[in-house]
C-alpha atoms as a PDB file:
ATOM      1  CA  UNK A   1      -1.227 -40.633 -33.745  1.00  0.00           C
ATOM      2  CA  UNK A   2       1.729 -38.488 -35.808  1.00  0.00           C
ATOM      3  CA  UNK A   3      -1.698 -36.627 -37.163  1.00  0.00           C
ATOM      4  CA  UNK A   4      -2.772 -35.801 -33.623  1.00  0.00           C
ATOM      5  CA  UNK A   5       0.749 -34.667 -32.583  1.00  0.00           C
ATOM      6  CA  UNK A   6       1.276 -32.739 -35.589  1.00  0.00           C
ATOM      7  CA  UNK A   7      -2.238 -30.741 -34.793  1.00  0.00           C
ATOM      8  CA  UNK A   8      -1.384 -30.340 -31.298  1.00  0.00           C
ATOM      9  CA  UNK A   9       2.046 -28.886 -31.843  1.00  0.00           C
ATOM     10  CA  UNK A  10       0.798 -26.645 -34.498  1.00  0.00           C
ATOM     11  CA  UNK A  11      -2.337 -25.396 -32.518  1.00  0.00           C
ATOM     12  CA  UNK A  12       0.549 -24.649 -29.713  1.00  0.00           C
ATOM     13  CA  UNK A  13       2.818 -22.479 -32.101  1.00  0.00           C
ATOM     14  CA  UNK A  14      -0.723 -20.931 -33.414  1.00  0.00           C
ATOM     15  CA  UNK A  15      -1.775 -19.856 -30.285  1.00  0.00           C
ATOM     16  CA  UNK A  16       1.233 -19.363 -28.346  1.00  0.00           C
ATOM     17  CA  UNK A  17       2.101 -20.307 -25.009  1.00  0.00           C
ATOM     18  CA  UNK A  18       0.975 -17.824 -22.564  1.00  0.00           C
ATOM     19  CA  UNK A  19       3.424 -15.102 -21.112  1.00  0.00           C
ATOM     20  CA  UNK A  20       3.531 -13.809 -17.718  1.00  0.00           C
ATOM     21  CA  UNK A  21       2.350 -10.556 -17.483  1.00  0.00           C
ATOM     22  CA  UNK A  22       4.407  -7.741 -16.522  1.00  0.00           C
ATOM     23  CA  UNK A  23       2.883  -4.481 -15.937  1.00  0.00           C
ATOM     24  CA  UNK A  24       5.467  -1.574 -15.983  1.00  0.00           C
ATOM     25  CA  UNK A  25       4.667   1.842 -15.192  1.00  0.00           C
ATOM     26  CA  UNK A  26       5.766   4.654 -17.163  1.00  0.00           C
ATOM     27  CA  UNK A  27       6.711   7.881 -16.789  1.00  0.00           C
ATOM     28  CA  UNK A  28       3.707   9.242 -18.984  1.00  0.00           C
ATOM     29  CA  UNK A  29       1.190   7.056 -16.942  1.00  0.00           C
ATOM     30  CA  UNK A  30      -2.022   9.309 -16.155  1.00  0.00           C
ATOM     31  CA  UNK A  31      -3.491   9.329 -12.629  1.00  0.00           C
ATOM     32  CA  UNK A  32      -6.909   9.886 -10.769  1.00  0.00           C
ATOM     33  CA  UNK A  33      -7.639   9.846  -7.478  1.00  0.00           C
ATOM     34  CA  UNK A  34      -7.427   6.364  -6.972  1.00  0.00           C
ATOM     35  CA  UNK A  35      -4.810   4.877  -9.361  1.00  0.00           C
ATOM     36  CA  UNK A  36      -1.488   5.752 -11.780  1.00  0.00           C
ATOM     37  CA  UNK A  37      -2.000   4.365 -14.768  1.00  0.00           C
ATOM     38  CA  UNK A  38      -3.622   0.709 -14.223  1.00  0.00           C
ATOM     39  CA  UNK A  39      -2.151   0.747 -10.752  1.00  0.00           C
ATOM     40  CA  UNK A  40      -5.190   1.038  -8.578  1.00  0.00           C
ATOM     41  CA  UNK A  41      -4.473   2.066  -4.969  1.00  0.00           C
ATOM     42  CA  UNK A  42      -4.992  -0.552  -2.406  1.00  0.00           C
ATOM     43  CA  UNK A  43      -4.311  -3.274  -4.993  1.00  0.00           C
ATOM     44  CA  UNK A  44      -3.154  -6.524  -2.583  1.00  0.00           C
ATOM     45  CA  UNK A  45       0.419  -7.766  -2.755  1.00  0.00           C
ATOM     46  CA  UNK A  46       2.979  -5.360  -2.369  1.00  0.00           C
ATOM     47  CA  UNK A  47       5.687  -8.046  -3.104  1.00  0.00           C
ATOM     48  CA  UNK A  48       3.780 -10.169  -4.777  1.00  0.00           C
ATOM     49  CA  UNK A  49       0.599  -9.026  -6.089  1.00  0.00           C
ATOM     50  CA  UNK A  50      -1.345 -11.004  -8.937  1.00  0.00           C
ATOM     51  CA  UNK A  51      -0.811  -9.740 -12.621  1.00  0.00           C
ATOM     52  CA  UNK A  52       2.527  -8.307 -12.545  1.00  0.00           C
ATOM     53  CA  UNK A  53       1.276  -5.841 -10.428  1.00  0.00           C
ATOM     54  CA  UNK A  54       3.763  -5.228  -7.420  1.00  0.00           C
ATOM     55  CA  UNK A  55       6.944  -3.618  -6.291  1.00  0.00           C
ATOM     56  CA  UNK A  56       8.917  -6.735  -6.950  1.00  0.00           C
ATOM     57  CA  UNK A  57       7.978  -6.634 -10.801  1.00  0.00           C
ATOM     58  CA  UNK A  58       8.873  -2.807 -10.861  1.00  0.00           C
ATOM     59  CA  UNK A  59      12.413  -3.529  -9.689  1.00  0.00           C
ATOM     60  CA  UNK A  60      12.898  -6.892 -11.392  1.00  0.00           C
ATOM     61  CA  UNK A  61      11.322  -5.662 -15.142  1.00  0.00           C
ATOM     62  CA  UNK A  62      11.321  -2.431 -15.320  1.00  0.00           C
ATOM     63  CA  UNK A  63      13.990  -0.802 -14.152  1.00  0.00           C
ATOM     64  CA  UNK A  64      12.460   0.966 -10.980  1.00  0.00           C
ATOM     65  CA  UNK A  65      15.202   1.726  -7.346  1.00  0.00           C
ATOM     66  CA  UNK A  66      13.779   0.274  -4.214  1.00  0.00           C
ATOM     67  CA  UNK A  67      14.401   3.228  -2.235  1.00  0.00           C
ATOM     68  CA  UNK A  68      13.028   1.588   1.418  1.00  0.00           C
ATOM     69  CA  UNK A  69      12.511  -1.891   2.238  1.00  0.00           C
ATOM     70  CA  UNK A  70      12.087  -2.619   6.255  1.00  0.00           C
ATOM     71  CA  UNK A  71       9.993  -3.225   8.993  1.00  0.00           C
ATOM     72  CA  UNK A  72       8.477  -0.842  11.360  1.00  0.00           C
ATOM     73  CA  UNK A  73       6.655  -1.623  14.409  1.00  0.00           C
ATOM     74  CA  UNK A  74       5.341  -5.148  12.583  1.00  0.00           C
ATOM     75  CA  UNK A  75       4.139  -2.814   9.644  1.00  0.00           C
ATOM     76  CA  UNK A  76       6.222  -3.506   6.250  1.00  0.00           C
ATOM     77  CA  UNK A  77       7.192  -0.677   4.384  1.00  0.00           C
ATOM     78  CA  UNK A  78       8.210  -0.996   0.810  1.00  0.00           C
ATOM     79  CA  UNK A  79       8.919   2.290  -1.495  1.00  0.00           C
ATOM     80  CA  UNK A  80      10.292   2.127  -4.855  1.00  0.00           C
ATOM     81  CA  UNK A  81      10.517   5.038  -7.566  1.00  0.00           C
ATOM     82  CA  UNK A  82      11.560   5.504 -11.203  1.00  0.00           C
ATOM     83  CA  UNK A  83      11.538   8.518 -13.989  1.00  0.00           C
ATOM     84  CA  UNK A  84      14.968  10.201 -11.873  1.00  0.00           C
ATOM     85  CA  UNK A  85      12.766  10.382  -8.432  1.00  0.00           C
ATOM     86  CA  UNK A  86       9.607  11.416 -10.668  1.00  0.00           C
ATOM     87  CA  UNK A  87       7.481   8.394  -9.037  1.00  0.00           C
ATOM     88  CA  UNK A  88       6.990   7.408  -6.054  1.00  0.00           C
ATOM     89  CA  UNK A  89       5.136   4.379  -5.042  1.00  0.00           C
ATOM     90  CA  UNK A  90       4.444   3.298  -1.442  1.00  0.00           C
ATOM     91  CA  UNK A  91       3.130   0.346   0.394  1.00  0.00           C
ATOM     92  CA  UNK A  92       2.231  -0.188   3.741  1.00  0.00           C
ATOM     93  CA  UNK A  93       1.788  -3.801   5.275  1.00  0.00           C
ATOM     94  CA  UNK A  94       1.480  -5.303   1.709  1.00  0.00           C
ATOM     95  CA  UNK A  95      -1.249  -2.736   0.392  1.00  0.00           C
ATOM     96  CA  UNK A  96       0.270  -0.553  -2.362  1.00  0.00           C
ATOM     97  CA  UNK A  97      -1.399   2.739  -0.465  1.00  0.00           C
ATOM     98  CA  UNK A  98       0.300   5.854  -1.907  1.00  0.00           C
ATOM     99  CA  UNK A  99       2.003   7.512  -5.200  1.00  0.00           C
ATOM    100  CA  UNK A 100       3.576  10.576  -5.790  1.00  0.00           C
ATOM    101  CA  UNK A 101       4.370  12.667  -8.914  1.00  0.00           C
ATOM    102  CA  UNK A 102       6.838  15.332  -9.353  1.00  0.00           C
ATOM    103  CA  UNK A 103       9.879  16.768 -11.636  1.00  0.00           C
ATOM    104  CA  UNK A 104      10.372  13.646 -14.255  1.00  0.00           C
ATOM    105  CA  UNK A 105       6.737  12.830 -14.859  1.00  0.00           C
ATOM    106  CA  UNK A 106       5.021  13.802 -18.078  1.00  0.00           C
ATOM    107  CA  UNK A 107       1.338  12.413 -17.675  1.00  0.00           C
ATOM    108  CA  UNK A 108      -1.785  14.354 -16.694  1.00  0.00           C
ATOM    109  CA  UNK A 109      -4.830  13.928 -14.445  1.00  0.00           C
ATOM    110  CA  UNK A 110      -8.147  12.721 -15.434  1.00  0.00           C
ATOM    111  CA  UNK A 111      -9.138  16.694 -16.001  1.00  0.00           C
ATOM    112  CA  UNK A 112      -5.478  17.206 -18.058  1.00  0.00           C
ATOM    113  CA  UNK A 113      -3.807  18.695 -15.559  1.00  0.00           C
ATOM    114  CA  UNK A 114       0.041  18.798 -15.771  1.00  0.00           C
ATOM    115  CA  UNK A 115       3.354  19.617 -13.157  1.00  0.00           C
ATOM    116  CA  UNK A 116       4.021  23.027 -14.419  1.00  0.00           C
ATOM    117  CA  UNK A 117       0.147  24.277 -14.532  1.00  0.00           C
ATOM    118  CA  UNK A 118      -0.886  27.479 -12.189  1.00  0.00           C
ATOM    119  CA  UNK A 119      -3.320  27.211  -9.301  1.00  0.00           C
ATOM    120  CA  UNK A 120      -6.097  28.900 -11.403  1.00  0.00           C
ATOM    121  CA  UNK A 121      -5.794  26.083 -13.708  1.00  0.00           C
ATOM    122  CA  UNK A 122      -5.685  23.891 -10.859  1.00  0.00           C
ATOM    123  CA  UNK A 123      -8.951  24.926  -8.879  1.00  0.00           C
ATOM    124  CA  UNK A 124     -10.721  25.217 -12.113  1.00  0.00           C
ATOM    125  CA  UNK A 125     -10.270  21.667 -12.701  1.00  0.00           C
ATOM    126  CA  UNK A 126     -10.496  20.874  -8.758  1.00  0.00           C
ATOM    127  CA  UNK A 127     -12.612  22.992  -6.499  1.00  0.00           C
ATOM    128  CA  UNK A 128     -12.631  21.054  -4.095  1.00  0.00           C
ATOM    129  CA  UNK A 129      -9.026  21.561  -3.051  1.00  0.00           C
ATOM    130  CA  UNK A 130      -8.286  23.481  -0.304  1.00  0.00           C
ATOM    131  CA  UNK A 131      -5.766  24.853   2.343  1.00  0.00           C
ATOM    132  CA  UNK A 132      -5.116  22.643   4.924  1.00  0.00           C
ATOM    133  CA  UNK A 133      -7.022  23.143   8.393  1.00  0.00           C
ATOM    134  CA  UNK A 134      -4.522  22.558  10.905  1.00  0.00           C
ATOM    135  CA  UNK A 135      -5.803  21.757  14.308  1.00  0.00           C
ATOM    136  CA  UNK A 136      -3.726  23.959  17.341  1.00  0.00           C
ATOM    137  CA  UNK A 137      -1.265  24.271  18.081  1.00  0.00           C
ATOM    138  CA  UNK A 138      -0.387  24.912  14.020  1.00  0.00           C
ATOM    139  CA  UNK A 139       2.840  24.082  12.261  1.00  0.00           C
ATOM    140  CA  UNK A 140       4.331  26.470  11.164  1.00  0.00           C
ATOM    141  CA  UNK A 141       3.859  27.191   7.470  1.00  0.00           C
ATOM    142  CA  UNK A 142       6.755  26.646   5.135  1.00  0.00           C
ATOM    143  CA  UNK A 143       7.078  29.417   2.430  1.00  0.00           C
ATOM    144  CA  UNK A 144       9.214  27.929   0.393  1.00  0.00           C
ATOM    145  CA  UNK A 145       5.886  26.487  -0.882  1.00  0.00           C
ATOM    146  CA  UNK A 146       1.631  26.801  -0.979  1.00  0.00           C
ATOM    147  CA  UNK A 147       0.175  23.530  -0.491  1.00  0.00           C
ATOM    148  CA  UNK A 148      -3.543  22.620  -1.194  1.00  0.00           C
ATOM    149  CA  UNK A 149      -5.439  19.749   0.016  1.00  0.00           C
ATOM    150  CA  UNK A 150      -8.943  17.325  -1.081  1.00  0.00           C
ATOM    151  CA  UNK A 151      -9.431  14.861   2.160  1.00  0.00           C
ATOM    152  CA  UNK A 152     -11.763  13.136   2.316  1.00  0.00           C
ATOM    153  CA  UNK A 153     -12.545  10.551   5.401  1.00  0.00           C
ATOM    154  CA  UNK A 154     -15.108   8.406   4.097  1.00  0.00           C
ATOM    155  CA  UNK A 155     -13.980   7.987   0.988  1.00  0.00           C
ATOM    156  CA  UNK A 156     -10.482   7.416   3.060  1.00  0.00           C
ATOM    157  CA  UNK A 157      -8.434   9.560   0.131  1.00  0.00           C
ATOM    158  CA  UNK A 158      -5.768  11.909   0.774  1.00  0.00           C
ATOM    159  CA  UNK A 159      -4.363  14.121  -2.035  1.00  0.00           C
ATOM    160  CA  UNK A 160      -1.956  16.873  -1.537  1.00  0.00           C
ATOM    161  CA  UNK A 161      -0.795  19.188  -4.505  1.00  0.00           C
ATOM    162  CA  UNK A 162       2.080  21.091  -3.948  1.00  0.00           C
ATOM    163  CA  UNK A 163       2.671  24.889  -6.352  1.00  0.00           C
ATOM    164  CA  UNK A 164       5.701  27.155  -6.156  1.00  0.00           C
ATOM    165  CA  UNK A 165       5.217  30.690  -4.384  1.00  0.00           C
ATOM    166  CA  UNK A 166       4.383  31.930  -8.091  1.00  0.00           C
ATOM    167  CA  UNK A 167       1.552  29.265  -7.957  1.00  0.00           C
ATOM    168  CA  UNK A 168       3.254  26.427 -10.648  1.00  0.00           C
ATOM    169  CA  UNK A 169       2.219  22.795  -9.636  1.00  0.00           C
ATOM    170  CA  UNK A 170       5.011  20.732  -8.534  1.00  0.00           C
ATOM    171  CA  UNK A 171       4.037  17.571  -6.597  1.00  0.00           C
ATOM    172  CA  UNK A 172       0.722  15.387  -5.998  1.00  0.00           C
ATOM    173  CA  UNK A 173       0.548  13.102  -3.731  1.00  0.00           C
ATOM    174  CA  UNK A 174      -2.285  10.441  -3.994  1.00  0.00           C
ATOM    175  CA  UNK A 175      -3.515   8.332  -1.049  1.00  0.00           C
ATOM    176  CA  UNK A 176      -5.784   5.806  -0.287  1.00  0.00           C
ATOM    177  CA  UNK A 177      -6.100   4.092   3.780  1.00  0.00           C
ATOM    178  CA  UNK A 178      -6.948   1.010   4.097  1.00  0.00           C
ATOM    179  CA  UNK A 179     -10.747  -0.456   4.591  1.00  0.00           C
END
C-alpha cells in the first residue's frame, strides 16, 4: 500500500498539478481582422469566458484598467485597456466584439503593418480600404485626421484605420457584430 502511495505521489510531483490558465495580452500582440493576439473577436464570456480568456482575467492578472463597466438599455458594456491607453478591448452583452490599437502598441498586422507606417504602405498591404461613404446628410469631415475604412456586412467586420494629415497610421479599430 506505502508502494502504491509512494508511486502516486511521485507520478503527481512528475506531472504536476494542472494550473489555471491565464491568457494576458501584451502590448506586442499582433492582430488580423478577427483577433489580437489569441483573442479572437466574438469569443463568449466577457466576464467570464473559458481559458483565461475575459476582461475579468485582464484586470485580475495582468495588470489591465477597467475603463467602463455598466449597463445600457439591458446591454452590458465592459471596456478595459492596458499599454498607457494603447489597447482597447470592448464587449457588448458578454461578446468581446471590438479592439483598438494606438500610441503604446508595438505589434503589427498579419501583412507587417505598424502605427507609424504611411498610407502608401497601408493600401499596398490593404486595397481594400477605403474612404468612408457617408449617406446624406454627411458629417462633417474632421481634418485633424484622414480616416479609411474595409466594411464588410456579410462578413459583419468593421475596421477603421486612422493616419495623420501627413498620412502616418495612428489608430485601428477592429470589429466584429454579432451572428
Amino acid at each position: 500500500m506505502k508502494t502504491k502511495i509512494l508511486i502516486l505521489w511521485f507520478l503527481f510531483i512528475l506531472v504536476g498539478c494542472e494550473k489555471e490558465k491565464h491568457s494576458c495580452a501584451t502590448c506586442s500582440d499582433n492582430i488580423t481582422w478577427t483577433s489580437y493576439g489569441e483573442w479572437t473577436l466574438q469569443g463568449e464570456g466577457g466576464n467570464g469566458s473559458s481559458e483565461g480568456l475575459d476582461a475579468t482575467n485582464l484586470v485580475s492578472n495582468c495588470g489591465w484598467k477597467i475603463i467602463q463597466d455598466t449597463t445600457f438599455f439591458g446591454l452590458s458594456i465592459y471596456e478595459v485597456q492596458s499599454c498607457d491607453g494603447g489597447v482597447l478591448f470592448y464587449w457588448f452583452d458578454r461578446a468581446f466584439t471590438i479592439f483598438s490599437v494606438q500610441e503604446g502598441w508595438t505589434g503589427s498586422t498579419k501583412e507587417g503593418i505598424r502605427l507609424g507606417d504611411d498610407t502608401t504602405k497601408f493600401l499596398q498591404a490593404y486595397p481594400y480600404f477605403k474612404h468612408p461613404v457617408y449617406k446624406q446628410p454627411a458629417p462633417k469631415p474632421d481634418t485633424n485626421y484622414v480616416y479609411l475604412e474595409y466594411n464588410n456586412p456579410a462578413e459583419r467586420k468593421f475596421v477603421g484605420a486612422a493616419f495623420t494629415k501627413q498620412g502616418i497610421l495612428f489608430q485601428l479599430y477592429v470589429q466584429q457584430d454579432a451572428k
